[in-house]
Protein backbone atom coordinates (compact mmCIF):
# COMPACT_ATOMS: atom_id res chain seq x y z
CA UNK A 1 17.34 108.47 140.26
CA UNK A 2 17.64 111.09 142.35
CA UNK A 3 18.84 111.25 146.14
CA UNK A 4 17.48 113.81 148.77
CA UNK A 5 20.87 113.88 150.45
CA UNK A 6 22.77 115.14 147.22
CA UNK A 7 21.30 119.26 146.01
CA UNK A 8 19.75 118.36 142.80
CA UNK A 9 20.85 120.05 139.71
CA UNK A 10 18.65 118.25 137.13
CA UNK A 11 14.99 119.59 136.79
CA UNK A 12 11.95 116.93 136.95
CA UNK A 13 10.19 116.13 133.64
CA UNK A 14 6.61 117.55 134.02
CA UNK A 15 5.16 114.98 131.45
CA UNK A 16 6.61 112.14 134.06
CA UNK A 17 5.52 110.49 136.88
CA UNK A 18 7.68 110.18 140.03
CA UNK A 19 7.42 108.94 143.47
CA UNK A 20 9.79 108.61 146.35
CA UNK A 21 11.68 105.41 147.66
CA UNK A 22 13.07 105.07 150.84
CA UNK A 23 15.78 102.28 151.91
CA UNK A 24 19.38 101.84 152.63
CA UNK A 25 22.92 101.34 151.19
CA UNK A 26 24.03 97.88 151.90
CA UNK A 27 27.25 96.65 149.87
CA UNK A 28 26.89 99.63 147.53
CA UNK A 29 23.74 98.52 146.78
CA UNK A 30 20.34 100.10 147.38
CA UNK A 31 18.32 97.80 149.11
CA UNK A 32 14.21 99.18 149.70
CA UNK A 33 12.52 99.23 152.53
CA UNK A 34 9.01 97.40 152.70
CA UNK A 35 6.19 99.15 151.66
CA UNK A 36 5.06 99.83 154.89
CA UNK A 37 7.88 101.78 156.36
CA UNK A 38 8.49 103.16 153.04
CA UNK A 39 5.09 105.21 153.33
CA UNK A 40 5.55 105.49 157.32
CA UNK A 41 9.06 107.13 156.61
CA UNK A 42 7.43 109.44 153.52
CA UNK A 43 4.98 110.51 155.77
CA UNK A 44 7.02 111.76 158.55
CA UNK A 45 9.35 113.43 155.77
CA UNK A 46 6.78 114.90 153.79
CA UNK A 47 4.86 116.44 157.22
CA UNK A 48 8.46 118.09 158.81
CA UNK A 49 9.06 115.27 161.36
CA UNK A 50 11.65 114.00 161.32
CA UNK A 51 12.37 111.66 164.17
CA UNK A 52 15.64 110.07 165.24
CA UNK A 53 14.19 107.03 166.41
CA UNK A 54 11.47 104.71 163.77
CA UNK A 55 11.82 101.86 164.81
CA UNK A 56 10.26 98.68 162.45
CA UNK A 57 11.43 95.26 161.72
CA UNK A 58 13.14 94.50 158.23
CA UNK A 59 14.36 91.13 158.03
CA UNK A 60 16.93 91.38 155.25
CA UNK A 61 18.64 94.18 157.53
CA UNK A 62 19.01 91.38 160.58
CA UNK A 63 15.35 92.20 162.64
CA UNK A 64 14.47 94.91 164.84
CA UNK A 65 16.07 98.40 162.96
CA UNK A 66 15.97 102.10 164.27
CA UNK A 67 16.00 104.65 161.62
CA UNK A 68 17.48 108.08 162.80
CA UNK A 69 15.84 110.43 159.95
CA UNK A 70 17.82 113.25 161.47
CA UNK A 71 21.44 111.59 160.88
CA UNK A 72 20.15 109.74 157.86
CA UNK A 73 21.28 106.17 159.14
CA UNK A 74 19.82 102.94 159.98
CA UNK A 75 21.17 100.89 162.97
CA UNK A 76 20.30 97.09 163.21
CA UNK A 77 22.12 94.02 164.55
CA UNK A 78 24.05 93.84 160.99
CA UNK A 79 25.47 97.10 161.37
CA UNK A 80 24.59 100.90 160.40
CA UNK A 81 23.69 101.91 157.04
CA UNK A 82 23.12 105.20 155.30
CA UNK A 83 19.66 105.46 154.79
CA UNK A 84 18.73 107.37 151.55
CA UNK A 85 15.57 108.36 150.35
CA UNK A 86 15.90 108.74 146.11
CA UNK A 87 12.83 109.99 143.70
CA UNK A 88 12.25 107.79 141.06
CA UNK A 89 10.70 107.86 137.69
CA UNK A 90 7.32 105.95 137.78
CA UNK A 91 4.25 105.66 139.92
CA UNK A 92 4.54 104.27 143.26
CA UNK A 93 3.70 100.59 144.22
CA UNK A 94 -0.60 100.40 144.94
CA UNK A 95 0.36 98.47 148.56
CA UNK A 96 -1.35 95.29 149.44
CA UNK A 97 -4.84 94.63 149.00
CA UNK A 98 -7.33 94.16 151.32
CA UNK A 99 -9.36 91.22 150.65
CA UNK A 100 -12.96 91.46 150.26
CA UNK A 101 -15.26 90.34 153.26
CA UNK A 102 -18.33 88.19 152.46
CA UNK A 103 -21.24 88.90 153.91
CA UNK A 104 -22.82 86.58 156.27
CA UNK A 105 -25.83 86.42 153.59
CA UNK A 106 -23.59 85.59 150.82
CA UNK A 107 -21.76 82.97 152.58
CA UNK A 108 -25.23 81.58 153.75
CA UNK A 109 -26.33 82.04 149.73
CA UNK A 110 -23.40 80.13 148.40
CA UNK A 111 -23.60 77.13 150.43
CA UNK A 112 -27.01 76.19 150.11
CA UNK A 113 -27.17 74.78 146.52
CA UNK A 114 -27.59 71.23 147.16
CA UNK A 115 -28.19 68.52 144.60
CA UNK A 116 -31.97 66.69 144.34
């Protein structure tokens, strides 16, 4: 693991794969981000803008949360939390998928078998 707030010292391995994970220090623990904000937060990063003020919802953090990307925190009603964005070994999650939509024909096709 490596974080973006610390200089790294320690080259990548070329033959690995590695993606980025955002979330925050609760505890002493690292505790992700969902998905979502994850690639909202990556985006912003990995395109120069970064905002003091994402907001999203994160339910484990206490609700509504404002991420300042500038200051590197995270402020909800459970306090504020160093938010830390570390590079880890392995590809990154696919997301959610999106179901598939029937067409109205095959909905139409599947219900008409009836017995004689």
């Amino acid at each position: 693991m490596i974080d973006s707030s610390q200089s790294v010292t320690t080259e990548l391995d070329p033959t690995k794969q590695y993606h980025s994970e955002w979330g925050v220090m609760k505890e002493q623990d690292f505790h992700p981000l969902t998905l979502k904000h994850q690639r909202d937060l990556e985006n912003l990063y990995q395109t120069g803008n970064r905002i003091p003020d994402f907001y999203f919802w994160q339910a484990n953090l206490g609700g509504y949360c404002m991420a300042d990307m500038i200051q590197n925190i995270v402020v909800s009603s459970e306090g504020v939390f160093v938010l830390v964005r570390r590079i880890v070994e392995g590809a990154a999650h696919p997301g959610r998928r999106k179901k598939k939509q029937q067409q109205p024909n095959e909905v139409a096709s599947t219900t008409t078998n009836t017995v004689s």
